[in-house]
PDB file of N, CA and C in Angstrom:
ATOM      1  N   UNK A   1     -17.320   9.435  20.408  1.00  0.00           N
ATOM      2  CA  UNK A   1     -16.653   8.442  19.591  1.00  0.00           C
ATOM      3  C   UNK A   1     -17.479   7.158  19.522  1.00  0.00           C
ATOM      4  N   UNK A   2     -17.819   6.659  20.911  1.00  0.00           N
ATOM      5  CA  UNK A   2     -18.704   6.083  20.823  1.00  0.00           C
ATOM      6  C   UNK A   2     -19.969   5.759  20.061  1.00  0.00           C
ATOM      7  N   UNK A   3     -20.401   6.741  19.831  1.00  0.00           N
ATOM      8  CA  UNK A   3     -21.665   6.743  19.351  1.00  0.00           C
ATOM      9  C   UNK A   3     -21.703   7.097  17.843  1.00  0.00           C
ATOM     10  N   UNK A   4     -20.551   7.630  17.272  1.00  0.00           N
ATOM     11  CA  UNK A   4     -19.946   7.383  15.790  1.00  0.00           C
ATOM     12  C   UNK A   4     -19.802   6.114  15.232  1.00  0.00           C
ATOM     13  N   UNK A   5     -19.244   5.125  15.749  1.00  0.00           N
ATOM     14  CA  UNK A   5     -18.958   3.584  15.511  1.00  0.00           C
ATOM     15  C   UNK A   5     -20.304   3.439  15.836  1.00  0.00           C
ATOM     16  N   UNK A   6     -21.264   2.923  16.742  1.00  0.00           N
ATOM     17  CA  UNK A   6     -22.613   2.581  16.765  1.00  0.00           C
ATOM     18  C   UNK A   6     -23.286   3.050  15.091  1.00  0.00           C
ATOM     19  N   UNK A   7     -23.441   4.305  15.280  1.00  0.00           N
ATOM     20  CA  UNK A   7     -24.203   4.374  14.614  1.00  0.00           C
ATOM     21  C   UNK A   7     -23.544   4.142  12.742  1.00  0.00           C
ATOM     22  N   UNK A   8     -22.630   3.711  12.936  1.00  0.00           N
ATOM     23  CA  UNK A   8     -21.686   3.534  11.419  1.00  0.00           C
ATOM     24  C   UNK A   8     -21.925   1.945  11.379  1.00  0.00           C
ATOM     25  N   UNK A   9     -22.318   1.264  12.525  1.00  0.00           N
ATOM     26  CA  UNK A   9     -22.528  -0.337  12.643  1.00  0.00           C
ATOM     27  C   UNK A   9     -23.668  -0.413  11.911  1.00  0.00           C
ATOM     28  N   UNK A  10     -24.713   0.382  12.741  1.00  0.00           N
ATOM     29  CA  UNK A  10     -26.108   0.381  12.399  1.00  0.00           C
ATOM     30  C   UNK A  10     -26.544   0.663  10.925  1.00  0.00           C
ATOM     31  N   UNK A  11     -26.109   1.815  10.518  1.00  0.00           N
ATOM     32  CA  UNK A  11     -25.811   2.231   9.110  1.00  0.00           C
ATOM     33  C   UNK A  11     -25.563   0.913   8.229  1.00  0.00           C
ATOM     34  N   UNK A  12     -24.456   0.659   8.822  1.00  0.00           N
ATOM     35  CA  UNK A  12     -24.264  -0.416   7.928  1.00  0.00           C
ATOM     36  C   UNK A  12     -24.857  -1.742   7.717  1.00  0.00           C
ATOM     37  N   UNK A  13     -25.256  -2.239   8.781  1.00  0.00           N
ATOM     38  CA  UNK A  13     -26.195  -3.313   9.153  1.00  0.00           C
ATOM     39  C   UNK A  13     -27.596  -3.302   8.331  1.00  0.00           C
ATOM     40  N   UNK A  14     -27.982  -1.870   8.490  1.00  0.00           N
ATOM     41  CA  UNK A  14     -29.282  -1.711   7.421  1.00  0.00           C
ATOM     42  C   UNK A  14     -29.002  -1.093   6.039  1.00  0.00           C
ATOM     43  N   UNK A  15     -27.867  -1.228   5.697  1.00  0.00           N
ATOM     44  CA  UNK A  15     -27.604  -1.153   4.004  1.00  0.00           C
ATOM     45  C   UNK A  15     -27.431   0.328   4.255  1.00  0.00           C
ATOM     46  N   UNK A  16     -27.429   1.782   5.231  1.00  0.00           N
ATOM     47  CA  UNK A  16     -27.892   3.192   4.918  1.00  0.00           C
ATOM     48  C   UNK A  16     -26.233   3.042   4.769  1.00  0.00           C
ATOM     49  N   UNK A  17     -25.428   2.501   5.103  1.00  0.00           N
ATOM     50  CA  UNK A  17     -24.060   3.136   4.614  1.00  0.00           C
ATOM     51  C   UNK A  17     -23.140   1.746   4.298  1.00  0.00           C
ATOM     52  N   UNK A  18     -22.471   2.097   2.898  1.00  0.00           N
ATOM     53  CA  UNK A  18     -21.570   1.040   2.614  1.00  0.00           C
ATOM     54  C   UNK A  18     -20.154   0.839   2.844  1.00  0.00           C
ATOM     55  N   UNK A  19     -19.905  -0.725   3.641  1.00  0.00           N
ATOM     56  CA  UNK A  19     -18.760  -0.836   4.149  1.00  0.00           C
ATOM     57  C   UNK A  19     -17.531  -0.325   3.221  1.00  0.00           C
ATOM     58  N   UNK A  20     -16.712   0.103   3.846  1.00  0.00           N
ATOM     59  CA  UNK A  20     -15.580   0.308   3.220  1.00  0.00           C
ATOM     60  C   UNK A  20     -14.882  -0.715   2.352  1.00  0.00           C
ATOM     61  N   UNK A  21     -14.413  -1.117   1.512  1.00  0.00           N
ATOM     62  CA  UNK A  21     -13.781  -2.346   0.691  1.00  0.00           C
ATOM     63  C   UNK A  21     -12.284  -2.329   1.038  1.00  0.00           C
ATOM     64  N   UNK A  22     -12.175  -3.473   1.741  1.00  0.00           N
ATOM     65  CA  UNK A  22     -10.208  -3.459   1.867  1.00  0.00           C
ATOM     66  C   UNK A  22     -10.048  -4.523   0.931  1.00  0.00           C
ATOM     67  N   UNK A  23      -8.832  -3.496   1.054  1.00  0.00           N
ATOM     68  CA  UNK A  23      -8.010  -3.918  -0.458  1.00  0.00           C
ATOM     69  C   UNK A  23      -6.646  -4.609   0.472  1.00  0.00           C
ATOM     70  N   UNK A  24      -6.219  -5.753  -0.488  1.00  0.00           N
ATOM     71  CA  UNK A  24      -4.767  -6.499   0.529  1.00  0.00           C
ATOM     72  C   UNK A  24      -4.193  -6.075  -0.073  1.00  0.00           C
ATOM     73  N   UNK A  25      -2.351  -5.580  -0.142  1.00  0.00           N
ATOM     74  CA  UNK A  25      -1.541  -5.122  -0.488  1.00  0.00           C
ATOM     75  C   UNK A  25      -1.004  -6.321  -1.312  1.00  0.00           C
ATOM     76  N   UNK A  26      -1.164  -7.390  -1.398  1.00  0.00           N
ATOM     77  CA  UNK A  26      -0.823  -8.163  -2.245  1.00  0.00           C
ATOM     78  C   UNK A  26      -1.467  -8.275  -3.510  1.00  0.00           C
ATOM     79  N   UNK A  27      -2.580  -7.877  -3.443  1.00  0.00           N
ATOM     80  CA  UNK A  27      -3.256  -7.698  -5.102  1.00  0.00           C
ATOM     81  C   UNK A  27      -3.623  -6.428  -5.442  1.00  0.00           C
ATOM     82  N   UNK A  28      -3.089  -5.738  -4.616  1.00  0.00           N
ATOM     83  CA  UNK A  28      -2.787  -4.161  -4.978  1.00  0.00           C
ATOM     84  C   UNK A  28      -1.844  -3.991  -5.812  1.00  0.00           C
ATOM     85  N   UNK A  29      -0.062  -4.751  -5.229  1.00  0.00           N
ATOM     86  CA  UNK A  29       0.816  -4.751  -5.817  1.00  0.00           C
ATOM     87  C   UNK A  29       0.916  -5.757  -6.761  1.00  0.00           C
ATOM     88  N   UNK A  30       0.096  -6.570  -7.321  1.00  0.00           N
ATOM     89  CA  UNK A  30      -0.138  -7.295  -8.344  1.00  0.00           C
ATOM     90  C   UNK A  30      -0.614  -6.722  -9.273  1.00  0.00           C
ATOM     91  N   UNK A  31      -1.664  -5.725  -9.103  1.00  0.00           N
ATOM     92  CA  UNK A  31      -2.395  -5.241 -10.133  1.00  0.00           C
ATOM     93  C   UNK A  31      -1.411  -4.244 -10.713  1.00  0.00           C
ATOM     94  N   UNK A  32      -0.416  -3.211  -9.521  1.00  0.00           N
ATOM     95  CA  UNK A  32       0.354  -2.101 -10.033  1.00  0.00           C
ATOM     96  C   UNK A  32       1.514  -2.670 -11.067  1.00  0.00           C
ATOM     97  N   UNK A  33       2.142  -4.023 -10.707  1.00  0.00           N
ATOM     98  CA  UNK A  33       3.421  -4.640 -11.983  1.00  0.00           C
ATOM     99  C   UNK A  33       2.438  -4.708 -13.198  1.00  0.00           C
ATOM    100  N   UNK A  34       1.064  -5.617 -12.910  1.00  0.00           N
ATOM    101  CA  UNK A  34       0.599  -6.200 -14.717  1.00  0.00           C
ATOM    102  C   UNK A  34      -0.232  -4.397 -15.331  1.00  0.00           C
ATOM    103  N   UNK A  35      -0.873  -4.291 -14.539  1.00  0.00           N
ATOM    104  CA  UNK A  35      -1.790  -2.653 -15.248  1.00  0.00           C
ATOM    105  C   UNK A  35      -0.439  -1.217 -15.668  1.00  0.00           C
ATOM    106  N   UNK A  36       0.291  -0.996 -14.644  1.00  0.00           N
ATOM    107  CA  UNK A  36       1.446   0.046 -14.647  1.00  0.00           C
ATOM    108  C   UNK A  36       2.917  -0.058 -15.206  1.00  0.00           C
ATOM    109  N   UNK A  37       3.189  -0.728 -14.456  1.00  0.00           N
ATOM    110  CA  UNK A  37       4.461  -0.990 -14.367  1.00  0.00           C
ATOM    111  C   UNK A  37       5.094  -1.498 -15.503  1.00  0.00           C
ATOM    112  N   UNK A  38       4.639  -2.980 -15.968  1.00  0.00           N
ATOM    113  CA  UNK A  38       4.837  -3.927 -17.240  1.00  0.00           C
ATOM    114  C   UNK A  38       4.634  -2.888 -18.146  1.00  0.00           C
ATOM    115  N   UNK A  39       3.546  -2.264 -18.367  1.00  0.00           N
ATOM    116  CA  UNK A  39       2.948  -1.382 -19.742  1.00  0.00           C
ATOM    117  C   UNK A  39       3.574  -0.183 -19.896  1.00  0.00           C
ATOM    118  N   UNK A  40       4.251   0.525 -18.834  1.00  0.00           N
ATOM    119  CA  UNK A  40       4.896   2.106 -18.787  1.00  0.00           C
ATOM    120  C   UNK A  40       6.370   2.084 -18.586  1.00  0.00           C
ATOM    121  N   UNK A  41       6.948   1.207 -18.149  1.00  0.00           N
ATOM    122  CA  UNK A  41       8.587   1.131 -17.430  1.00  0.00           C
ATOM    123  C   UNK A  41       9.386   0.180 -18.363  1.00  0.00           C
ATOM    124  N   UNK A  42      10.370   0.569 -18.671  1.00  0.00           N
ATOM    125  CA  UNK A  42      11.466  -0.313 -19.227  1.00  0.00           C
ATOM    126  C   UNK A  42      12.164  -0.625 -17.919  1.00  0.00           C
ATOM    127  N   UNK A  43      11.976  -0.679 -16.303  1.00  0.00           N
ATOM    128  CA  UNK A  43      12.611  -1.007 -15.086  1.00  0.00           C
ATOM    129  C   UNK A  43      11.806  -1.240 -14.434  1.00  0.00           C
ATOM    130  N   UNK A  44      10.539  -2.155 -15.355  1.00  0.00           N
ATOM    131  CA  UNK A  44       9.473  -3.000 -14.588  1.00  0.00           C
ATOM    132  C   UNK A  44      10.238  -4.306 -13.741  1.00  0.00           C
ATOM    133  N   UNK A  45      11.020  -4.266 -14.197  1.00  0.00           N
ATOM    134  CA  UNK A  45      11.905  -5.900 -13.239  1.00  0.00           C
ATOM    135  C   UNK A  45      12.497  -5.315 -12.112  1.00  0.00           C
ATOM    136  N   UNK A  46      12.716  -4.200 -12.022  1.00  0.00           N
ATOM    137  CA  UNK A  46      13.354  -3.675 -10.425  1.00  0.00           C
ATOM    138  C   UNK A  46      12.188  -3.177  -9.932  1.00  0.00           C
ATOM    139  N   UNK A  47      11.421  -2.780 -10.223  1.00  0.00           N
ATOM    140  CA  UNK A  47      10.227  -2.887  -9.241  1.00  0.00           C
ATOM    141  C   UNK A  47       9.466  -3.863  -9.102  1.00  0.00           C
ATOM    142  N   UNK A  48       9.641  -5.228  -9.799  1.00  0.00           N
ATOM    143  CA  UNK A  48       9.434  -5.986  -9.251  1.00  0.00           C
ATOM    144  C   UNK A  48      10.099  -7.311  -8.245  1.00  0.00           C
ATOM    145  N   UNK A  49      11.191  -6.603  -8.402  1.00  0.00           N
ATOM    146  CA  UNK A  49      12.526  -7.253  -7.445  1.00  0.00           C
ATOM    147  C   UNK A  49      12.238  -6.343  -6.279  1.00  0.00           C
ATOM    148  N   UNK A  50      11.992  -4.987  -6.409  1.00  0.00           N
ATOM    149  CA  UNK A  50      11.685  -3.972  -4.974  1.00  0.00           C
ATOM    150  C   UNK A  50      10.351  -4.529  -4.443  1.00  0.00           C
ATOM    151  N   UNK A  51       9.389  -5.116  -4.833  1.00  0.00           N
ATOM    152  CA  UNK A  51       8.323  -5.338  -4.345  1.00  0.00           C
ATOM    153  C   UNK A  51       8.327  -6.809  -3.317  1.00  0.00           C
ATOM    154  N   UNK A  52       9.431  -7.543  -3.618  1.00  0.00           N
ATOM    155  CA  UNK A  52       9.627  -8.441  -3.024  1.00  0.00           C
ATOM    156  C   UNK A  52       9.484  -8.684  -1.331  1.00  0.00           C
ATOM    157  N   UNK A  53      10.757  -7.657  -0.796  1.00  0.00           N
ATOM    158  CA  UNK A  53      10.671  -7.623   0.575  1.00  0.00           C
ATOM    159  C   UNK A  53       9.452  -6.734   1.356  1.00  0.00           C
ATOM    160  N   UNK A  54       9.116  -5.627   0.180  1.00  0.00           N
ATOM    161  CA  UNK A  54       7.762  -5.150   0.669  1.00  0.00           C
ATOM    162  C   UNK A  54       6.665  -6.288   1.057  1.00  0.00           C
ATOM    163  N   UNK A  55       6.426  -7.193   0.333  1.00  0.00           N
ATOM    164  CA  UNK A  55       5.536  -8.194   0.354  1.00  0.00           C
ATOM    165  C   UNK A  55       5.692  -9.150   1.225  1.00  0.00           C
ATOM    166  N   UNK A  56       6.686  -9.299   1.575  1.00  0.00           N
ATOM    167  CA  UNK A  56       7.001 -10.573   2.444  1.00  0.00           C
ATOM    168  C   UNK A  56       6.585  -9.412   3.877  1.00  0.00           C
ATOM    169  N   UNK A  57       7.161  -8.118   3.679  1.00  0.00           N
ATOM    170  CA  UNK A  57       6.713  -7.675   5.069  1.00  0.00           C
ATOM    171  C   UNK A  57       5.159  -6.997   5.444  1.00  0.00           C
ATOM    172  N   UNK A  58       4.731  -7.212   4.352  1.00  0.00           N
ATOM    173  CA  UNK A  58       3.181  -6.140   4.809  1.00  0.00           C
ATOM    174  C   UNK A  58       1.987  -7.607   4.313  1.00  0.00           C
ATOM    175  N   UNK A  59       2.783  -8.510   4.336  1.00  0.00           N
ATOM    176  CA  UNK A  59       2.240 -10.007   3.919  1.00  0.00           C
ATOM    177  C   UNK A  59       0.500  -9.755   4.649  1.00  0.00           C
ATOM    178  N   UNK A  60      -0.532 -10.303   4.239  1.00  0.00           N
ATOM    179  CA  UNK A  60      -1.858 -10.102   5.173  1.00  0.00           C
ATOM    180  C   UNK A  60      -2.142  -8.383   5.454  1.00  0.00           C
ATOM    181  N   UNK A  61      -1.829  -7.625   4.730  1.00  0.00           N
ATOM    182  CA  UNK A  61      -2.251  -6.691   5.397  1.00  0.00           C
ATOM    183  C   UNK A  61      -3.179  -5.662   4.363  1.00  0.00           C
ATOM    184  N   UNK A  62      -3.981  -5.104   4.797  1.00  0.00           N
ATOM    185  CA  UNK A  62      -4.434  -4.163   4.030  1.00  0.00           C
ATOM    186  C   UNK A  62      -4.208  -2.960   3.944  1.00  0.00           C
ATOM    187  N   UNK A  63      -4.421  -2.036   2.613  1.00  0.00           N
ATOM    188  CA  UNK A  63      -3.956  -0.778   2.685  1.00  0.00           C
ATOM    189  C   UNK A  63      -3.753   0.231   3.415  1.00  0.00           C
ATOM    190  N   UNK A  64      -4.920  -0.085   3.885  1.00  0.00           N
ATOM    191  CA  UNK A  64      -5.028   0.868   4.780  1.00  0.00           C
ATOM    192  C   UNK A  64      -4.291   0.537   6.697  1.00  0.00           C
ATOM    193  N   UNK A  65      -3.874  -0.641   6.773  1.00  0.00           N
ATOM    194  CA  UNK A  65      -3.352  -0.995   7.615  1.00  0.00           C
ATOM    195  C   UNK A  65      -1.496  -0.448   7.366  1.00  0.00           C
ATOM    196  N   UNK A  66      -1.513   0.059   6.215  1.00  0.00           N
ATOM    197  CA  UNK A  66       0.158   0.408   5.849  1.00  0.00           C
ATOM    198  C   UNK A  66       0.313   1.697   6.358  1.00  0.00           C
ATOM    199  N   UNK A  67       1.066   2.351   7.306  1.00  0.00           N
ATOM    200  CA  UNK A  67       0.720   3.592   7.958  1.00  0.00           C
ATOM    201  C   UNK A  67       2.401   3.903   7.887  1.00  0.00           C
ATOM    202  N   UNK A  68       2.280   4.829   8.293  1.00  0.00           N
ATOM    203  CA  UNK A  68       3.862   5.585   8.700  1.00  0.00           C
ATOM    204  C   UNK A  68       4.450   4.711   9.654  1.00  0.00           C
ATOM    205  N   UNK A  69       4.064   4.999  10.692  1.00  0.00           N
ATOM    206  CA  UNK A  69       4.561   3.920  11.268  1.00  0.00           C
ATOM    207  C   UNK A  69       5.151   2.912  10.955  1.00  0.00           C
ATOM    208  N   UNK A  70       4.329   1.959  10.358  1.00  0.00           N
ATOM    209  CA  UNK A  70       4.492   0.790   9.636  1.00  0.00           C
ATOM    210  C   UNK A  70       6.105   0.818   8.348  1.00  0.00           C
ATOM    211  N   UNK A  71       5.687   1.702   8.412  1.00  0.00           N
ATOM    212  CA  UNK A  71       7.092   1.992   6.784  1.00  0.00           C
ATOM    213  C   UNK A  71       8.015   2.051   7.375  1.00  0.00           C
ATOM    214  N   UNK A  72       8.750   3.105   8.736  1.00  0.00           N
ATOM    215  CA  UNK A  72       9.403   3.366   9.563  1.00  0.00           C
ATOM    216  C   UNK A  72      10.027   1.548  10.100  1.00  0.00           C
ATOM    217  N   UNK A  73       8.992   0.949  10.355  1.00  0.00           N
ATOM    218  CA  UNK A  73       9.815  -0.289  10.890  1.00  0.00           C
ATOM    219  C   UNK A  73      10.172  -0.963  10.002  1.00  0.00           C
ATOM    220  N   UNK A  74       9.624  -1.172   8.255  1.00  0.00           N
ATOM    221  CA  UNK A  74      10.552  -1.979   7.479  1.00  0.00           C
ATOM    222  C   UNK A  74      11.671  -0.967   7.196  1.00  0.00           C
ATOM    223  N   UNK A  75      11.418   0.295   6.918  1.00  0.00           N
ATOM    224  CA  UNK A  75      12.918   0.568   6.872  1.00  0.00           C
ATOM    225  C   UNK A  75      13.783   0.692   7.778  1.00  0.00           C
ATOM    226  N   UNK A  76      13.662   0.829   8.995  1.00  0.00           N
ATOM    227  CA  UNK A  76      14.569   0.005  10.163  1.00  0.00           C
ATOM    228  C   UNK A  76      14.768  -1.568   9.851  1.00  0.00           C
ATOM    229  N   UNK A  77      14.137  -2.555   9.597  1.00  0.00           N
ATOM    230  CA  UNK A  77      14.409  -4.097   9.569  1.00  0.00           C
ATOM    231  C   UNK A  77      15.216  -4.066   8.425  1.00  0.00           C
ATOM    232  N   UNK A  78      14.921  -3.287   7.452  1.00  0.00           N
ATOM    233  CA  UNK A  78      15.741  -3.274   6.306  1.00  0.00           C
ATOM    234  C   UNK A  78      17.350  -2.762   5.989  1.00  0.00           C
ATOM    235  N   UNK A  79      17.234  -1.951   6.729  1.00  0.00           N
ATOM    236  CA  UNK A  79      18.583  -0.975   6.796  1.00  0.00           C
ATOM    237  C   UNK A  79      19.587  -2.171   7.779  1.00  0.00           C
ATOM    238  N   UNK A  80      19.365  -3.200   8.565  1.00  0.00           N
ATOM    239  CA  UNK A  80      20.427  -3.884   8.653  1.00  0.00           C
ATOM    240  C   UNK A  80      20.851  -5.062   7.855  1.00  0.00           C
ATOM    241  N   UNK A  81      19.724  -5.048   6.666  1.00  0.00           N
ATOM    242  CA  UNK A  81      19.602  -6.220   6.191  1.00  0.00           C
ATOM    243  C   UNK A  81      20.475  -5.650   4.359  1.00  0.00           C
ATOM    244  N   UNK A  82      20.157  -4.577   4.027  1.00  0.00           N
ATOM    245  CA  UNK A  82      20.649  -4.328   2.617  1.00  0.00           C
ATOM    246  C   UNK A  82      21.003  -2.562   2.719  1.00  0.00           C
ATOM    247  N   UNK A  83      21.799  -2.466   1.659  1.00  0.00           N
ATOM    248  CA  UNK A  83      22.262  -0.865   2.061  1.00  0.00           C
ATOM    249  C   UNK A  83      20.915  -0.105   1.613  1.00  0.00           C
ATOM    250  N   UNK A  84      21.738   1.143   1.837  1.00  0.00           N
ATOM    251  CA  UNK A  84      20.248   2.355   2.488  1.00  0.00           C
ATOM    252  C   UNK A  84      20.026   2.711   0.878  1.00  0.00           C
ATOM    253  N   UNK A  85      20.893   2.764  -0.209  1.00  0.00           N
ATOM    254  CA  UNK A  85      20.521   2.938  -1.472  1.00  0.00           C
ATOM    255  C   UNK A  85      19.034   2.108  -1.557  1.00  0.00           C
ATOM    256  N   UNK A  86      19.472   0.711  -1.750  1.00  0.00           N
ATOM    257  CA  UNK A  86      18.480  -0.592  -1.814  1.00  0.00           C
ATOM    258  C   UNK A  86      17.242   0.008  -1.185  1.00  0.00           C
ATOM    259  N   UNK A  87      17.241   0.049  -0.173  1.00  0.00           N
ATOM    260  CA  UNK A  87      15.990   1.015   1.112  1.00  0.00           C
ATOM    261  C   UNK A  87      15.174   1.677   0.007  1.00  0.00           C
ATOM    262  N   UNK A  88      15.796   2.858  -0.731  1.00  0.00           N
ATOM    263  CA  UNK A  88      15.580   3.798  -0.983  1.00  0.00           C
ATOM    264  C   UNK A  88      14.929   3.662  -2.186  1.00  0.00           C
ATOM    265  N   UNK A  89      15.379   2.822  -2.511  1.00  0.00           N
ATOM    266  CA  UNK A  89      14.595   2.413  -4.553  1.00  0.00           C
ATOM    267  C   UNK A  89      13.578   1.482  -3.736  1.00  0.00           C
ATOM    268  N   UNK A  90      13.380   0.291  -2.498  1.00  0.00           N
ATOM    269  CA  UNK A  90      12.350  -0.271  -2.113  1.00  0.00           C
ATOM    270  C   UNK A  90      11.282   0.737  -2.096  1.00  0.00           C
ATOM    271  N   UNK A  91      10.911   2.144  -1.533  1.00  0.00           N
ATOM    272  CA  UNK A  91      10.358   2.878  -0.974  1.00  0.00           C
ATOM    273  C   UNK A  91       9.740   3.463  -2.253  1.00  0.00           C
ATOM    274  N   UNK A  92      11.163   3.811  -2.652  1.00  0.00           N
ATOM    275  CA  UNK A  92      10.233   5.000  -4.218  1.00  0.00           C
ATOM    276  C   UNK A  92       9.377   3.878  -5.158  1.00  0.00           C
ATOM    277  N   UNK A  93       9.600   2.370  -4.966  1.00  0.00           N
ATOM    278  CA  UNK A  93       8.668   1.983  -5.600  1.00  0.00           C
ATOM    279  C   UNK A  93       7.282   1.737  -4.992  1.00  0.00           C
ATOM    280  N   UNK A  94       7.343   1.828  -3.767  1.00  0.00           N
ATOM    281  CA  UNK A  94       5.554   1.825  -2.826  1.00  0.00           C
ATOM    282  C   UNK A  94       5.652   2.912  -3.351  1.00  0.00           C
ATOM    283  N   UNK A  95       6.307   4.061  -3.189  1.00  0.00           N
ATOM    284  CA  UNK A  95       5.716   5.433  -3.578  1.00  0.00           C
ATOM    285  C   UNK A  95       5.047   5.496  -4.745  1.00  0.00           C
ATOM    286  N   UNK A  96       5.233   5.094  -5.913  1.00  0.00           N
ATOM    287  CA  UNK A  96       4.829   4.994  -7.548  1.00  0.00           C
ATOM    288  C   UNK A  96       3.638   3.813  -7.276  1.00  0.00           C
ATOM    289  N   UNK A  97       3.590   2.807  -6.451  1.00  0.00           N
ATOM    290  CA  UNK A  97       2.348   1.643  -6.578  1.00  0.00           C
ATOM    291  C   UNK A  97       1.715   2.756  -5.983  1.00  0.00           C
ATOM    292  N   UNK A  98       1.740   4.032  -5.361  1.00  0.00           N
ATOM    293  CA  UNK A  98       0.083   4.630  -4.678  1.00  0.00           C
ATOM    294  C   UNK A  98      -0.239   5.576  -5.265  1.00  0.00           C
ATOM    295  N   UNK A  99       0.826   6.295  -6.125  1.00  0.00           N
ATOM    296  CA  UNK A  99       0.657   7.232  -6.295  1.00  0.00           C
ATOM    297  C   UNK A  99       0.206   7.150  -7.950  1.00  0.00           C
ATOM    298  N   UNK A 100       0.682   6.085  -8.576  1.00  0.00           N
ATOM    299  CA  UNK A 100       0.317   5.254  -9.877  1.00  0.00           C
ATOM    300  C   UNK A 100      -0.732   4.527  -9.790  1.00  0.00           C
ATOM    301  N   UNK A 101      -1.858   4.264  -9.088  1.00  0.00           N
ATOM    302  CA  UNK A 101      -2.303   2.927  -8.902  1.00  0.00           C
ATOM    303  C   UNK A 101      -3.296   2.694 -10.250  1.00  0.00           C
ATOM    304  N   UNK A 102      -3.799   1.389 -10.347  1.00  0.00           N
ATOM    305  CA  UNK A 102      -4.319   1.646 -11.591  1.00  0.00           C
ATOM    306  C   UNK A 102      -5.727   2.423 -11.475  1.00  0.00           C
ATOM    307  N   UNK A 103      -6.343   2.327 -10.533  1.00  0.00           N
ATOM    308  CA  UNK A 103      -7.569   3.346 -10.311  1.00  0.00           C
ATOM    309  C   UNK A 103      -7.024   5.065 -10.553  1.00  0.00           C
ATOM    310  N   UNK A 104      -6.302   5.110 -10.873  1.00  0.00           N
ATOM    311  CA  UNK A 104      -5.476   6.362 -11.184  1.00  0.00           C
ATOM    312  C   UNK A 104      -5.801   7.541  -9.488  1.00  0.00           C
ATOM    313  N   UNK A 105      -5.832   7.177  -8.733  1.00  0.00           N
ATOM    314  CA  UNK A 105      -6.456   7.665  -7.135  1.00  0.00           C
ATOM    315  C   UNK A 105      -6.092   7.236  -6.018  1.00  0.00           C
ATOM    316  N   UNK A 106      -5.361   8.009  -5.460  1.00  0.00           N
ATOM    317  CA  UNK A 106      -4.641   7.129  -3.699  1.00  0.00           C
ATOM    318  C   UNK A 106      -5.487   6.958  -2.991  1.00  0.00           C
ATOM    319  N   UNK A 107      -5.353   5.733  -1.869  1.00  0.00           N
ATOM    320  CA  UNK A 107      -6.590   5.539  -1.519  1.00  0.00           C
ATOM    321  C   UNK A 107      -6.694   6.218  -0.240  1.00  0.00           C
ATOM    322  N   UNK A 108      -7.809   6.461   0.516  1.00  0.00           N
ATOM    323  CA  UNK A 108      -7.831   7.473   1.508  1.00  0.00           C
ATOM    324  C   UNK A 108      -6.802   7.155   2.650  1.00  0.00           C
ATOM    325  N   UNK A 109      -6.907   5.713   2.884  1.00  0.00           N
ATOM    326  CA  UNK A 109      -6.282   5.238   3.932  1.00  0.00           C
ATOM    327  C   UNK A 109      -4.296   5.340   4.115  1.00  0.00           C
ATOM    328  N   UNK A 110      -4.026   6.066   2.624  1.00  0.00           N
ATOM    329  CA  UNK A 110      -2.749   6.187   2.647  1.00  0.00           C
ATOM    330  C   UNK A 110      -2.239   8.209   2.293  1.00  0.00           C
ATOM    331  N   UNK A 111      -2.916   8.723   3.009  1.00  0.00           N
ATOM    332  CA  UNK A 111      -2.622   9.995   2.654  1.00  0.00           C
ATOM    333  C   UNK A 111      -1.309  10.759   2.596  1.00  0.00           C
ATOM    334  N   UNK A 112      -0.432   9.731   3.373  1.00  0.00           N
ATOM    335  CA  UNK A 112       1.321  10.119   3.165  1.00  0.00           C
ATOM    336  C   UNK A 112       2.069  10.101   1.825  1.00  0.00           C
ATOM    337  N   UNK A 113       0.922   9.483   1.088  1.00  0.00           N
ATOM    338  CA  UNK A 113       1.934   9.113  -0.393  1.00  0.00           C
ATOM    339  C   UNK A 113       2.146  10.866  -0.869  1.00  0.00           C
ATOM    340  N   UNK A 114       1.593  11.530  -0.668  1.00  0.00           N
ATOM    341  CA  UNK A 114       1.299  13.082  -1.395  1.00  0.00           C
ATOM    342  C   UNK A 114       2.695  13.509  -1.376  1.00  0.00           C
ATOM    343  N   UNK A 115       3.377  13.357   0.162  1.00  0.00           N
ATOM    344  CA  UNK A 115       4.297  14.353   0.333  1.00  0.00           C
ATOM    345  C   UNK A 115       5.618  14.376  -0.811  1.00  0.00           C
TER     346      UNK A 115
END
């Protein structure tokens, strides 16, 4: 393992391999309302009312920092905060920002969107 990270430093240090590009979930989900959402949905305003508490909770983070895990605890923080319907349209709309994105391609770091 060790010596995977070294040599992915090194790689990278001398240009032989290019860093990965993180993407923040805040101009991810910016790009998915104006490119997707606005242009394809007549219920572009509830996904952008659903994107709300997503944002406030994955605030600073990058895509690839959004894991199962991670989903699991806003929908626990959430479920005491608004009913489980609400939950449920929050979710299916991350589901449509990854699975819609405007690169038309999920990004590696989120391979749960498939299921």
């Amino acid at each position: 393992m060790r010596r995977k990270i070294r040599s992915e430093a090194i790689g990278e240090e001398y240009g032989l391999i290019k860093p990965k590009k993180r993407v923040r979930f805040e101009d991810f989900s910016t790009q998915f309302l104006e490119l997707y959402s606005k242009q394809n949905k007549r219920s572009w305003k509830r996904d952008e009312y659903s994107l709300k508490p997503l944002l406030s909770f994955f605030k600073n983070k990058n895509l690839s920092d959004i894991t199962p895990d991670s989903i699991e605890k806003y929908k626990a923080r959430r479920r005491e905060e608004v009913s489980l319907s609400t939950v449920n349209r929050e979710l299916a709309c991350l589901k449509t920002l990854f699975a819609n994105n405007p690169k038309g391609r999920v990004p590696r770091a989120c391979p749960w969107v498939n299921d």
